[in-house]
PDB file of N, CA and C in Angstrom:
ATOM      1  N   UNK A   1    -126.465 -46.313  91.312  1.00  0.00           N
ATOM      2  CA  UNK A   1    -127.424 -45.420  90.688  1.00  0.00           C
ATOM      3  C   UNK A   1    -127.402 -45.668  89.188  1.00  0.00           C
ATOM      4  N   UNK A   2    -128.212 -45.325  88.956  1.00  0.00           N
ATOM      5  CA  UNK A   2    -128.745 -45.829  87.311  1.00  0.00           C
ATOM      6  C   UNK A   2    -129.299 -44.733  86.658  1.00  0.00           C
ATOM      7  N   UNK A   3    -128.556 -44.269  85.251  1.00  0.00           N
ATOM      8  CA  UNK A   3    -129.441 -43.202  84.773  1.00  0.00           C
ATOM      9  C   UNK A   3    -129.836 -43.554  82.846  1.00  0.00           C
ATOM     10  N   UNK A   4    -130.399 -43.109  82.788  1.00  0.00           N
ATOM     11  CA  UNK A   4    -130.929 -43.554  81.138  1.00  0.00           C
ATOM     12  C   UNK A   4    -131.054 -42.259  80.355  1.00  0.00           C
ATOM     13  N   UNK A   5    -129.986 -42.603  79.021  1.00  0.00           N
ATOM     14  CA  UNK A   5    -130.294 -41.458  77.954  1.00  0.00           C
ATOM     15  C   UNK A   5    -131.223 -42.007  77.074  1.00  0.00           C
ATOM     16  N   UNK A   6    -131.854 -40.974  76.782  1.00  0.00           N
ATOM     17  CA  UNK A   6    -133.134 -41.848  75.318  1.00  0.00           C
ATOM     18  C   UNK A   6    -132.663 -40.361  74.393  1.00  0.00           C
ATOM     19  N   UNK A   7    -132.137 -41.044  72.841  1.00  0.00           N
ATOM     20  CA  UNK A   7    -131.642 -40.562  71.848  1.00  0.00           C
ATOM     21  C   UNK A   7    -132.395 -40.824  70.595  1.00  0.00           C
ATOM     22  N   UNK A   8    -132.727 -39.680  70.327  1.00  0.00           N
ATOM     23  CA  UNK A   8    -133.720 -39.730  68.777  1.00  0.00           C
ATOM     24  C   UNK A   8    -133.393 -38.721  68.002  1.00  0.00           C
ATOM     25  N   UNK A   9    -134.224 -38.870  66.580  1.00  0.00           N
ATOM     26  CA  UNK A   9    -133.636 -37.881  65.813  1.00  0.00           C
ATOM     27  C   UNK A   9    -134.234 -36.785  65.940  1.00  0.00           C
ATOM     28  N   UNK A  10    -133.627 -35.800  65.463  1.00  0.00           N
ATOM     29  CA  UNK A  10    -134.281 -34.374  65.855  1.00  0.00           C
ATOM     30  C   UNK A  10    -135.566 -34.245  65.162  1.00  0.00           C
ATOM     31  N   UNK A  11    -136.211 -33.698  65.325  1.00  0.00           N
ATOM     32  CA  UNK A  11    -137.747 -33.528  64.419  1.00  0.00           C
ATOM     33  C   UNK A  11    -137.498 -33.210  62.531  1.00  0.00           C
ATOM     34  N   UNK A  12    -136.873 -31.954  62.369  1.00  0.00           N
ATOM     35  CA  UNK A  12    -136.384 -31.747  61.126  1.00  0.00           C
ATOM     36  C   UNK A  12    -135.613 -33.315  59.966  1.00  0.00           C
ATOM     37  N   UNK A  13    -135.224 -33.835  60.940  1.00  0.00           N
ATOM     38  CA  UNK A  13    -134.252 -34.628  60.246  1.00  0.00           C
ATOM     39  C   UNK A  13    -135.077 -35.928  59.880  1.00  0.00           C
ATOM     40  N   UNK A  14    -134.543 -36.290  58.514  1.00  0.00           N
ATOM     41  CA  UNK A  14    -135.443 -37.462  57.883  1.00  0.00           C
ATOM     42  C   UNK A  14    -135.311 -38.891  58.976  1.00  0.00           C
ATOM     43  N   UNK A  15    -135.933 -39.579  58.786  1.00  0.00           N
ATOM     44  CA  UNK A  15    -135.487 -40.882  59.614  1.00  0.00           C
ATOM     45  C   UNK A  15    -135.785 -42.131  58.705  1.00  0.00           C
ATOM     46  N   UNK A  16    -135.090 -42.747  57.934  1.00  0.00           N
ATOM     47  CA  UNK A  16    -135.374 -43.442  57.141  1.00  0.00           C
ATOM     48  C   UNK A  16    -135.648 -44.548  57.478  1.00  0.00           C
ATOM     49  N   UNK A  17    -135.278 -45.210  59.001  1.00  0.00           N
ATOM     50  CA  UNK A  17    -135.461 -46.374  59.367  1.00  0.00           C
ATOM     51  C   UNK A  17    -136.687 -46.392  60.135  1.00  0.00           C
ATOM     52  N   UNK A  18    -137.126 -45.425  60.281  1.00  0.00           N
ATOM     53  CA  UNK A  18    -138.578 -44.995  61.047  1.00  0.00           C
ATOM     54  C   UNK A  18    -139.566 -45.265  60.299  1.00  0.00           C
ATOM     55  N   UNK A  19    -139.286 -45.090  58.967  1.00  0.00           N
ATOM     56  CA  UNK A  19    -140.324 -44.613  57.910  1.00  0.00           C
ATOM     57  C   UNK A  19    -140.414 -46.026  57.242  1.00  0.00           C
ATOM     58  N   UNK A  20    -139.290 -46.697  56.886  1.00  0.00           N
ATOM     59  CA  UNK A  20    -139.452 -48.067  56.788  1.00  0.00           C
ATOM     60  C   UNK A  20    -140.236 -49.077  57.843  1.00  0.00           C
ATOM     61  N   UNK A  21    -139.821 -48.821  59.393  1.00  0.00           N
ATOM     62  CA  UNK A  21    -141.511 -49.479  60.195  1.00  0.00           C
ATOM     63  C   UNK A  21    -142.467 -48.837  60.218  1.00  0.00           C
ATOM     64  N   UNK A  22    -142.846 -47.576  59.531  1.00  0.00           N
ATOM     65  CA  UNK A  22    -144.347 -47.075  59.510  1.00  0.00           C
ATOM     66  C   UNK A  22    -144.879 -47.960  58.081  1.00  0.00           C
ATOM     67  N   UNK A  23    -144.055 -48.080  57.185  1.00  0.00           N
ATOM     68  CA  UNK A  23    -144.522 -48.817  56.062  1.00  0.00           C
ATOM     69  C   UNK A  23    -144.829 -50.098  56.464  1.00  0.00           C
ATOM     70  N   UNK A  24    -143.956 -51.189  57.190  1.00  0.00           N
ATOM     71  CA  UNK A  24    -143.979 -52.516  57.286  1.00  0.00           C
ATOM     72  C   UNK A  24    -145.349 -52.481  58.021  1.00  0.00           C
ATOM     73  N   UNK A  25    -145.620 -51.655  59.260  1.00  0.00           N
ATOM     74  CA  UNK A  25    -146.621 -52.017  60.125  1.00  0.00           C
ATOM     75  C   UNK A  25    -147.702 -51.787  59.425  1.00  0.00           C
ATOM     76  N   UNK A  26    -147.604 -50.646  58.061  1.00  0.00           N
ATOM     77  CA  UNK A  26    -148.723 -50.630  57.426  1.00  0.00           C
ATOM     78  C   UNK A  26    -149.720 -52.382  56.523  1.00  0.00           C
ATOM     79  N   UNK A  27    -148.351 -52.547  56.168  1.00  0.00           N
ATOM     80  CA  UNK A  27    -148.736 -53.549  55.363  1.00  0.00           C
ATOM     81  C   UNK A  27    -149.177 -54.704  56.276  1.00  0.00           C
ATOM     82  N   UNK A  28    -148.786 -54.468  57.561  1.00  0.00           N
ATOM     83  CA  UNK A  28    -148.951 -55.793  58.085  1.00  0.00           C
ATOM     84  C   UNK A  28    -150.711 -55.665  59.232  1.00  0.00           C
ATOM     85  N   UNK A  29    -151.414 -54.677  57.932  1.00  0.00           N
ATOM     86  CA  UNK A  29    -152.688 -54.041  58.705  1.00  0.00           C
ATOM     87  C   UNK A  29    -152.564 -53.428  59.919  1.00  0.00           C
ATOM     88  N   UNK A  30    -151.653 -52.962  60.649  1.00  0.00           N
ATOM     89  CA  UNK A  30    -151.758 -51.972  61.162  1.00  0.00           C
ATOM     90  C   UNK A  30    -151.482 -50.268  60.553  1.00  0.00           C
ATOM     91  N   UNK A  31    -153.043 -50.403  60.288  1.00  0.00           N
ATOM     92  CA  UNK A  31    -153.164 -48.706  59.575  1.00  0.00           C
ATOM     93  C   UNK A  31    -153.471 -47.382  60.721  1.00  0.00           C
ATOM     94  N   UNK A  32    -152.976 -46.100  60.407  1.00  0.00           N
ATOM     95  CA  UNK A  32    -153.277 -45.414  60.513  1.00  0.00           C
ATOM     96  C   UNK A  32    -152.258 -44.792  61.860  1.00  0.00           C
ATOM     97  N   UNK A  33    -150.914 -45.293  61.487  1.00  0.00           N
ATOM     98  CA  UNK A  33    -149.860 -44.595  62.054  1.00  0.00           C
ATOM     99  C   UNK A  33    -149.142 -43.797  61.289  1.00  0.00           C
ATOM    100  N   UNK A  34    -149.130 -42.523  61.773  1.00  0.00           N
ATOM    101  CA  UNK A  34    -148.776 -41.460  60.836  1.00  0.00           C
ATOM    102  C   UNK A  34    -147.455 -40.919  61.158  1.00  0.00           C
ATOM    103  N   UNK A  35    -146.586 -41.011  62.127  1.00  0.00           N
ATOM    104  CA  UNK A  35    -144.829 -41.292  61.543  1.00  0.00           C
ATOM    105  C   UNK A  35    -144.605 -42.230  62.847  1.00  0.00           C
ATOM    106  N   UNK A  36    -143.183 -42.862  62.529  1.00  0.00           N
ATOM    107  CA  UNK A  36    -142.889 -43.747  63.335  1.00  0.00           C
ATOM    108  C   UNK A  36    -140.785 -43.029  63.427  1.00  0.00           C
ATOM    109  N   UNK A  37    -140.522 -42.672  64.677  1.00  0.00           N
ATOM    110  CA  UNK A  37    -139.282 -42.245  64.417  1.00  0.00           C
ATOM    111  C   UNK A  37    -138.505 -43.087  65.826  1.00  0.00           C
ATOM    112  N   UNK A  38    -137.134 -43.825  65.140  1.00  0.00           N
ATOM    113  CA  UNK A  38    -136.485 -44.739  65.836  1.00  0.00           C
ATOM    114  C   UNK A  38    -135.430 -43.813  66.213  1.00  0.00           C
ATOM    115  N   UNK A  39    -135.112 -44.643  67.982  1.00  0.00           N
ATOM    116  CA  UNK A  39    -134.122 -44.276  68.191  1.00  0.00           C
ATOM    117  C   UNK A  39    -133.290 -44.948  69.155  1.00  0.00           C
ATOM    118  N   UNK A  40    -132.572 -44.860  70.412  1.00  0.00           N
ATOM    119  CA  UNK A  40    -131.996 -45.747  71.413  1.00  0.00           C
ATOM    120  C   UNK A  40    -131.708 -45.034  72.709  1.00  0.00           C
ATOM    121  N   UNK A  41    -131.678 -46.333  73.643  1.00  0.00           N
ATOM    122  CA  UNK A  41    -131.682 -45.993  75.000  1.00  0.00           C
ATOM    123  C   UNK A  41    -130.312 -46.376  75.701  1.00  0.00           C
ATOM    124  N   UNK A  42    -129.586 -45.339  75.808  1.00  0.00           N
ATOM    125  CA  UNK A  42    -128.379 -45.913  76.686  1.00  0.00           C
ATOM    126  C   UNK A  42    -128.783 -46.011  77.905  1.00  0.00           C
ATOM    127  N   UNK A  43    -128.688 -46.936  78.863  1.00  0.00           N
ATOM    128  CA  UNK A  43    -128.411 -47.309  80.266  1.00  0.00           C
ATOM    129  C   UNK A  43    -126.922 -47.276  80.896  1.00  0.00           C
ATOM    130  N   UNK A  44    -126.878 -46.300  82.175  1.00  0.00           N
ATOM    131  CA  UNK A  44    -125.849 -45.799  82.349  1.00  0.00           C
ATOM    132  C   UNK A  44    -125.789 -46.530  84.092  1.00  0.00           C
ATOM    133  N   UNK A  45    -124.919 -47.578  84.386  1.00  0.00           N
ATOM    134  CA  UNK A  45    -125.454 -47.651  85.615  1.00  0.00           C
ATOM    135  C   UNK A  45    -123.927 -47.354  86.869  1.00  0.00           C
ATOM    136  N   UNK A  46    -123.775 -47.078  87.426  1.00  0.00           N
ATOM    137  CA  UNK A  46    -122.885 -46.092  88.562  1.00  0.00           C
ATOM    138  C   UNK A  46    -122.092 -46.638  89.691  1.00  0.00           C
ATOM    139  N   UNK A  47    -120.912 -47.033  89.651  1.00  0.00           N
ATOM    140  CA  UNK A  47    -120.666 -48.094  90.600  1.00  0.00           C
ATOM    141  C   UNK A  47    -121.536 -47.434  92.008  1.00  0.00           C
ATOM    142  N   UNK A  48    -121.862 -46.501  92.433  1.00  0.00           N
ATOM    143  CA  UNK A  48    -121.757 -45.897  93.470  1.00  0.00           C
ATOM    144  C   UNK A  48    -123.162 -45.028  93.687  1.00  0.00           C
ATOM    145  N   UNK A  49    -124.440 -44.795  94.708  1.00  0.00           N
ATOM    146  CA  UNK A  49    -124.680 -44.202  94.259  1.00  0.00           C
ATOM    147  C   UNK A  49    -124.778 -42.914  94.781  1.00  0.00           C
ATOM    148  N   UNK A  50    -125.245 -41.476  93.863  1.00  0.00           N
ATOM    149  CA  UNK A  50    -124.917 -39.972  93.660  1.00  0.00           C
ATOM    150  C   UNK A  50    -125.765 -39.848  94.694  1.00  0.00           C
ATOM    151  N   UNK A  51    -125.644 -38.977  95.891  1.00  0.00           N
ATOM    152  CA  UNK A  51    -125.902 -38.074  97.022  1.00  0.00           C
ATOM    153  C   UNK A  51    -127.182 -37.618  95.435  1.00  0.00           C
ATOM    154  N   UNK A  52    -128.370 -36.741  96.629  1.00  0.00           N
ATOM    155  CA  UNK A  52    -129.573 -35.907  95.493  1.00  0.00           C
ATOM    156  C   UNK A  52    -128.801 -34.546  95.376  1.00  0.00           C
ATOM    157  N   UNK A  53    -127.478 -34.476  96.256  1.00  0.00           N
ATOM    158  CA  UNK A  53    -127.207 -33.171  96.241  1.00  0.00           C
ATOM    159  C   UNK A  53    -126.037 -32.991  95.479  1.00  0.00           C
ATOM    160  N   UNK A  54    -125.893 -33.566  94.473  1.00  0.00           N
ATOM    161  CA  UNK A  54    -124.838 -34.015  93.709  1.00  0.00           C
ATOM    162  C   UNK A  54    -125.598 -34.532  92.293  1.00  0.00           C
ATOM    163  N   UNK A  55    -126.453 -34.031  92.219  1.00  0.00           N
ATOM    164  CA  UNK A  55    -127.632 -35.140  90.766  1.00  0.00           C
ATOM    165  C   UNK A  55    -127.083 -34.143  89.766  1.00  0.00           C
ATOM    166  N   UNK A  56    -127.367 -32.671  89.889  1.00  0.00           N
ATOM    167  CA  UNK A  56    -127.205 -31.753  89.424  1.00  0.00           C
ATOM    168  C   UNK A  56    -125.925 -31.837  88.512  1.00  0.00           C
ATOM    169  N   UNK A  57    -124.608 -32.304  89.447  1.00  0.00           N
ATOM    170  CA  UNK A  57    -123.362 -31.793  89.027  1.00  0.00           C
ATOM    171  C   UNK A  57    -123.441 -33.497  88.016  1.00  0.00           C
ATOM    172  N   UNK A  58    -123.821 -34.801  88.289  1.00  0.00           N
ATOM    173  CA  UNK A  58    -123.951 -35.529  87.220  1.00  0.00           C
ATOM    174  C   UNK A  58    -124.712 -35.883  86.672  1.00  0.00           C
ATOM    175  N   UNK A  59    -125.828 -34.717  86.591  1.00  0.00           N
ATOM    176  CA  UNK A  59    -126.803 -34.917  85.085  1.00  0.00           C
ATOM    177  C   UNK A  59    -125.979 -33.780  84.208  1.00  0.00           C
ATOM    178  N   UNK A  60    -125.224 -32.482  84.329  1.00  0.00           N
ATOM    179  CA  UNK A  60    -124.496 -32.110  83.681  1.00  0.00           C
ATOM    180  C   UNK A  60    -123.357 -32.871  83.109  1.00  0.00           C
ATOM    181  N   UNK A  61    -122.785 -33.433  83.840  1.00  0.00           N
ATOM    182  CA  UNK A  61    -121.418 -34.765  83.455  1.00  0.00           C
ATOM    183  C   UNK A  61    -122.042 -35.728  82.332  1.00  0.00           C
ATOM    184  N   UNK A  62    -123.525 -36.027  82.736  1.00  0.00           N
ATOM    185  CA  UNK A  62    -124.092 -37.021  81.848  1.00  0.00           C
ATOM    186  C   UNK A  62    -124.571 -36.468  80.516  1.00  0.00           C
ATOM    187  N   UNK A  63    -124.763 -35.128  80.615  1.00  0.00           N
ATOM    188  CA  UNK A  63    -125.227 -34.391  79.366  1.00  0.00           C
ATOM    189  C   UNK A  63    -123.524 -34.013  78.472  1.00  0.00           C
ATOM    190  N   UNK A  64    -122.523 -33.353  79.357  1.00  0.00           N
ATOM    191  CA  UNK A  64    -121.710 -33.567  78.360  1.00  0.00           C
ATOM    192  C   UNK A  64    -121.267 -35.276  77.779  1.00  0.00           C
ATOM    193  N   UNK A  65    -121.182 -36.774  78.620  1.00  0.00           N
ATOM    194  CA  UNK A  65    -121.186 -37.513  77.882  1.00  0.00           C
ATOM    195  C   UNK A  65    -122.040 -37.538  76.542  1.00  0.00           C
ATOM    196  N   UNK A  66    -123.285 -37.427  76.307  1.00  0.00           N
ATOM    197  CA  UNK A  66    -124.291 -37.006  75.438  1.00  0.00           C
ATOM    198  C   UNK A  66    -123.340 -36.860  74.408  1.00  0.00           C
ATOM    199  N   UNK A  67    -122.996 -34.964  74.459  1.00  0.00           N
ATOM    200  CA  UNK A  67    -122.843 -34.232  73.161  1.00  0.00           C
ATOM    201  C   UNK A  67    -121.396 -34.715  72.934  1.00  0.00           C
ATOM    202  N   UNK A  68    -120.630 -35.740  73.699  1.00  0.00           N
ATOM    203  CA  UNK A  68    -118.797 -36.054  73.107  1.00  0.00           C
ATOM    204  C   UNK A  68    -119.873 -37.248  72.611  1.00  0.00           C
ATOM    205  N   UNK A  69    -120.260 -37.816  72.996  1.00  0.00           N
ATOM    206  CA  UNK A  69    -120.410 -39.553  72.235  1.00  0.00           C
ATOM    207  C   UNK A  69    -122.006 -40.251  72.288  1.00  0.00           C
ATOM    208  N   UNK A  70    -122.832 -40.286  72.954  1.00  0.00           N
ATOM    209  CA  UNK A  70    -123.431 -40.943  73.252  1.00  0.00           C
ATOM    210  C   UNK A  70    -124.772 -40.489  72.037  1.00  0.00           C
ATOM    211  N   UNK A  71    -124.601 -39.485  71.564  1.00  0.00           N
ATOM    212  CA  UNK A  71    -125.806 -38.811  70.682  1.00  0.00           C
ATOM    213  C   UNK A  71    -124.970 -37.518  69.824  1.00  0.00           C
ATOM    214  N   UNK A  72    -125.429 -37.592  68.644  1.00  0.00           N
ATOM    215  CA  UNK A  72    -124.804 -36.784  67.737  1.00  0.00           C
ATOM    216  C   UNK A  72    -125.728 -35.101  67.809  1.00  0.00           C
ATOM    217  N   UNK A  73    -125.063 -34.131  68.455  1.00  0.00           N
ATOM    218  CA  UNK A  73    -126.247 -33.177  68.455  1.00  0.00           C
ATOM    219  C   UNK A  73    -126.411 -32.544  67.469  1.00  0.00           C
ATOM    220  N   UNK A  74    -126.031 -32.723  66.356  1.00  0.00           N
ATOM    221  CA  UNK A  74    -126.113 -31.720  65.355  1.00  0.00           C
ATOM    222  C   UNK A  74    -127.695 -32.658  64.518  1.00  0.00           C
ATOM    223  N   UNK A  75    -127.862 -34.038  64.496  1.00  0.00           N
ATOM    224  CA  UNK A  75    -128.918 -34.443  64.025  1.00  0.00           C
ATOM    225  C   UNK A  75    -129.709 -35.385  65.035  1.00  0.00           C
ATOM    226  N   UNK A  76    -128.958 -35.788  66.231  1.00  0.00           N
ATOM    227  CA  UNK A  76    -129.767 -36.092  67.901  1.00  0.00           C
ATOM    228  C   UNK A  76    -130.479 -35.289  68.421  1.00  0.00           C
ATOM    229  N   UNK A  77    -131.582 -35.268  69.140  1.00  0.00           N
ATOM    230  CA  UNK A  77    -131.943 -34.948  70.413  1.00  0.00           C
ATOM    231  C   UNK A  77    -131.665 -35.748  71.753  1.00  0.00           C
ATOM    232  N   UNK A  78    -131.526 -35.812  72.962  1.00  0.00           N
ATOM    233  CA  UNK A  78    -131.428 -36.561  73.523  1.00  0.00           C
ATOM    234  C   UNK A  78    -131.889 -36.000  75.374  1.00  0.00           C
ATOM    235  N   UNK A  79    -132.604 -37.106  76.054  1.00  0.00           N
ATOM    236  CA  UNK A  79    -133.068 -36.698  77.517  1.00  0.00           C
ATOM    237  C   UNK A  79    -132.667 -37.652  78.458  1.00  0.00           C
ATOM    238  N   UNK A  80    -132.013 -36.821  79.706  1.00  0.00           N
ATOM    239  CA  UNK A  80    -131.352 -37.924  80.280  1.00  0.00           C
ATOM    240  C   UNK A  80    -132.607 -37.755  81.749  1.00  0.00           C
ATOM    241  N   UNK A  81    -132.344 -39.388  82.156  1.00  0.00           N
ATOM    242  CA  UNK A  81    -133.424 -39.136  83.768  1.00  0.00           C
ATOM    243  C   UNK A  81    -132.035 -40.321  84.492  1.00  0.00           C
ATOM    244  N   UNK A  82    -133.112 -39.910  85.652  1.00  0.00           N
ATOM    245  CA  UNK A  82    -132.481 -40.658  86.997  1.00  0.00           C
ATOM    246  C   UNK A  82    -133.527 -42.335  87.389  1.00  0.00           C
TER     247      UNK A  82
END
C-alpha cells in the first residue's frame, strides 16, 4: 500500500521560493500568475498492504508521522491520501 503526504506552506506564511518562480515565469512571458507557492510530496510506500478496516488507525499513524517529521506544523500544512 502506498500513501502520499503533500506538504505546503501555510497560507499566512511568506514563501520566498514560490515568489521567486512567480517572478522567473513572469519574465519568461508567462504573465498573469498571481502567486505561485512551493512545496513537497512524500511517498510513503508499505511493505504490506492495510485491511480498509484499518486505513483509519494508519492515516492517524501517518498524520502523527506528519507533525514529528515529515512537515513542520507550526509553518506546514499538510494532506495525506491513500
Amino acid at each position: 500500500m502506498k500513501a502520499t503526504v503533500y506538504v505546503r506552506p501555510k497560507k499566512e506564511v511568506l514563501d520566498p521560493q514560490g515568489d521567486a518562480v512567480r517572478k522567473a515565469l513572469e519574465k519568461l512571458g508567462f504573465g498573469g500568475v498571481a502567486q505561485v507557492r512551493i512545496g513537497k510530496v512524500v511517498e510513503i510506500e508499505f511493505a504490506e498492504n492495510i485491511p480498509a478496516s484499518e486505513q483509519n488507525a494508519m492515516r492517524a499513524k501517518l498524520e502523527q508521522m506528519s507533525d514529528t517529521l515529515l512537515a513542520n506544523p507550526v509553518m506546514e500544512d499538510y494532506e495525506v491520501t491513500f
